[in-house]
N, C-alpha and C. Protein backbone atom coordinates (compact mmCIF):
# COMPACT_ATOMS: atom_id res chain seq x y z
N UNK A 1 9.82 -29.68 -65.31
CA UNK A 1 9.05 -28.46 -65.48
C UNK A 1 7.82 -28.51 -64.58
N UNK A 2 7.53 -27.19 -63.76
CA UNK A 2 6.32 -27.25 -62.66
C UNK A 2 5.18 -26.39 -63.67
N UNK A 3 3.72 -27.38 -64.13
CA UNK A 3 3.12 -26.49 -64.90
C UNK A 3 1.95 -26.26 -63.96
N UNK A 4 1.69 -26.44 -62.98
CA UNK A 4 0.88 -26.40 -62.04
C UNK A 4 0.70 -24.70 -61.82
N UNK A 5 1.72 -23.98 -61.21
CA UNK A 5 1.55 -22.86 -61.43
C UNK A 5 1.49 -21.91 -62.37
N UNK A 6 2.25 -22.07 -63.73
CA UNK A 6 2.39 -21.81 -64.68
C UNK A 6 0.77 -21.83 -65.30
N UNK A 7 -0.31 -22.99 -64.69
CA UNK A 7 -1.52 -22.62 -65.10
C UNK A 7 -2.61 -21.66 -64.49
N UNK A 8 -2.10 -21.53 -63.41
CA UNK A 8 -3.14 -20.81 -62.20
C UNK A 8 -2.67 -19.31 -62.82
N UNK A 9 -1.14 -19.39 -62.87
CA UNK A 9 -0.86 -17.60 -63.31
C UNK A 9 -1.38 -17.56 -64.69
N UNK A 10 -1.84 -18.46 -65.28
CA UNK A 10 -2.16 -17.89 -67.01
C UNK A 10 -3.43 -17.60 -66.33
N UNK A 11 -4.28 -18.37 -65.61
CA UNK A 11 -5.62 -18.08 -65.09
C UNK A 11 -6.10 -16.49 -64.59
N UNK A 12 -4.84 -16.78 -64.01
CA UNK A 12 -4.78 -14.72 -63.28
C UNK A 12 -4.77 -13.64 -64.43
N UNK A 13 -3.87 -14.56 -64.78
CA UNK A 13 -3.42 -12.74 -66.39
C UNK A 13 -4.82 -12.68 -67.54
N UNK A 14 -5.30 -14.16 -67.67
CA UNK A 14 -6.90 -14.43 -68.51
C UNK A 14 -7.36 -13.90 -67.76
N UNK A 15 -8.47 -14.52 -66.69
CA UNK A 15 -9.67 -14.24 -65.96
C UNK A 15 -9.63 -13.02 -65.10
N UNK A 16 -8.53 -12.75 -64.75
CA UNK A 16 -8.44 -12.35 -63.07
C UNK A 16 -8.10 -12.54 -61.95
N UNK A 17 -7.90 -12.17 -61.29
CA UNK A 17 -7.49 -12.25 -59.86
C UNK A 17 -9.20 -12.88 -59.12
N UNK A 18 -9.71 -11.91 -59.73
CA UNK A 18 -11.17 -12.23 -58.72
C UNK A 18 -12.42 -13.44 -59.61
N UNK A 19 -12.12 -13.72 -60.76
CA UNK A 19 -12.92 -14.82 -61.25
C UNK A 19 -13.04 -16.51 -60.79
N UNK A 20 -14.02 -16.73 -60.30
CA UNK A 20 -14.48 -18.19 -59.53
C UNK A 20 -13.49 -18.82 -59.89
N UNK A 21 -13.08 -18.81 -61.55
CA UNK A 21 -12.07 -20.36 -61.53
C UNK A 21 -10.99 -19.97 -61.30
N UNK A 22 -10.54 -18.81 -60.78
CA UNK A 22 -8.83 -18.61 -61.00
C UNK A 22 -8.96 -19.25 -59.18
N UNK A 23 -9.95 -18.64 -58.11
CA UNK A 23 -10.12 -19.05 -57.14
C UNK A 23 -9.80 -20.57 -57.14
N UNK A 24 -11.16 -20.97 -57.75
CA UNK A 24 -10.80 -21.98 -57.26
C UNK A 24 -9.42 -23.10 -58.11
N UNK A 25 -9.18 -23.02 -58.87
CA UNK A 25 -7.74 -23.71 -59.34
C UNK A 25 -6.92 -23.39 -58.27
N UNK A 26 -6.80 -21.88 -57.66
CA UNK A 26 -5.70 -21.74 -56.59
C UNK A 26 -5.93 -22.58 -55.62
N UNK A 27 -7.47 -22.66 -55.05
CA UNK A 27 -7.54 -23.74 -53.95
C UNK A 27 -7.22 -25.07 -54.21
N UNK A 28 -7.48 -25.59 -55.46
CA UNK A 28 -7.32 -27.10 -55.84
C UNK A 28 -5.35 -26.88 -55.68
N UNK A 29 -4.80 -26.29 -56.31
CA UNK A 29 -3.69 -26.34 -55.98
C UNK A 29 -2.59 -26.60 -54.81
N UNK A 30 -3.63 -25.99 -53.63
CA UNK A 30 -3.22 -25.38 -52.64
C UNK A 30 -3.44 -26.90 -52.23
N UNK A 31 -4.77 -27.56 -52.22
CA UNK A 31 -5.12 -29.21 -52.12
C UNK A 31 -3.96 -30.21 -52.42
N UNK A 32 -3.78 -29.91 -53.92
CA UNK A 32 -2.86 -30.59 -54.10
C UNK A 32 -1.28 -31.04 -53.39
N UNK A 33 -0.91 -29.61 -53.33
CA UNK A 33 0.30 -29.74 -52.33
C UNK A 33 0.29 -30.48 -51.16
N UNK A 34 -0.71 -29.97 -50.43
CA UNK A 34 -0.79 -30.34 -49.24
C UNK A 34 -0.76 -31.87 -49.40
N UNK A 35 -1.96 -32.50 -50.63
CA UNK A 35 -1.90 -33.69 -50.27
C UNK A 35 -0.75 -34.66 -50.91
N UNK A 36 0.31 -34.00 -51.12
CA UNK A 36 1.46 -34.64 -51.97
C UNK A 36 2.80 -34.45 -50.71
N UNK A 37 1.92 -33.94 -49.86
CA UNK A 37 3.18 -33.87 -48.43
C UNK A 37 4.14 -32.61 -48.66
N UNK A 38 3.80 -31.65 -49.23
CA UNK A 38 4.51 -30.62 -49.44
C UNK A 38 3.75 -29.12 -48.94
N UNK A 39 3.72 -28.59 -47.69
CA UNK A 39 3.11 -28.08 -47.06
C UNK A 39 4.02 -26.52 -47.08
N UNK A 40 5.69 -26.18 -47.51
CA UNK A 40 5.95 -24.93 -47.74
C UNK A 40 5.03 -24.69 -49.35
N UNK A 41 5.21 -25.93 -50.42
CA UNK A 41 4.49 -25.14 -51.53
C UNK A 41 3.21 -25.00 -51.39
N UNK A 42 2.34 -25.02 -50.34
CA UNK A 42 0.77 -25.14 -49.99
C UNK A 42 0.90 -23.95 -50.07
N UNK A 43 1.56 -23.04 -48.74
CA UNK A 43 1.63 -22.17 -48.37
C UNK A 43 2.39 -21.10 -49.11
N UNK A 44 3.18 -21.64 -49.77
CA UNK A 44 3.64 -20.42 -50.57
C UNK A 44 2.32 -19.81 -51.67
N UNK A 45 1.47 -20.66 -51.68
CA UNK A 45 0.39 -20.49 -52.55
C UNK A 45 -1.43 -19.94 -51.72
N UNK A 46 -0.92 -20.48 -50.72
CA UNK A 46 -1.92 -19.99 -49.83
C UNK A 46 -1.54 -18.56 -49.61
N UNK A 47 -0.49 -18.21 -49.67
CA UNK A 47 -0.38 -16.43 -49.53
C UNK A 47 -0.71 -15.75 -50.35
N UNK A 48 -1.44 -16.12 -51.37
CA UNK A 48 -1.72 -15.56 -52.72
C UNK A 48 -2.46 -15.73 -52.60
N UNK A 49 -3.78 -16.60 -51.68
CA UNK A 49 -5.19 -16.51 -51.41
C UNK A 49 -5.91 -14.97 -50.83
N UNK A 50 -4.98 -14.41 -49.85
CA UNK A 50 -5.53 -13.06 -49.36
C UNK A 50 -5.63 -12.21 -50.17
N UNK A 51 -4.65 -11.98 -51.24
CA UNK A 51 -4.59 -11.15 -51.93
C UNK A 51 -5.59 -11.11 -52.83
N UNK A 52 -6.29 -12.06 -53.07
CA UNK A 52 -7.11 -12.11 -54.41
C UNK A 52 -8.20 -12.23 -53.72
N UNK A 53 -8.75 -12.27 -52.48
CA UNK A 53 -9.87 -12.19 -51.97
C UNK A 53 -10.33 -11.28 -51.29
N UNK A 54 -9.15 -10.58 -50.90
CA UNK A 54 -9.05 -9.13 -50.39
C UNK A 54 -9.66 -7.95 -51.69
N UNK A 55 -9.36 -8.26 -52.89
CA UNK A 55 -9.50 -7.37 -53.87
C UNK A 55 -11.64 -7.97 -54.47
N UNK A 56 -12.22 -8.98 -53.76
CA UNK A 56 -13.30 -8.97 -53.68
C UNK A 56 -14.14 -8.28 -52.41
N UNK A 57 -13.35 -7.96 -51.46
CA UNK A 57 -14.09 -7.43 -50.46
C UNK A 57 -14.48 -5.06 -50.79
């Protein structure tokens, strides 16, 4: 079971899209991947960075 995302999206549907911690959990996530050598799930998660920062601009 992957609960990694399963926590960032409870973060989204709680806080928001635009609240500091949903941000930043997505970035720690995005960390994580990367540093576990898995660079499509970075990025599949890094595409979900524009979107939620776009809706702060």
């Amino acid at each position: 079971m992957n609960t990694e995302p399963q926590a960032v999206d409870g973060l989204r549907l709680k806080l928001g899209d635009t609240h500091p911690h949903t941000r930043e959990s997505l970035n720690n996530l995005i960390n994580l991947y990367e540093a576990w050598k898995k660079p499509k799930k970075a990025e599949e998660w890094r595409a979900k960075l524009p979107q939620i920062e776009a809706v702060n601009e």
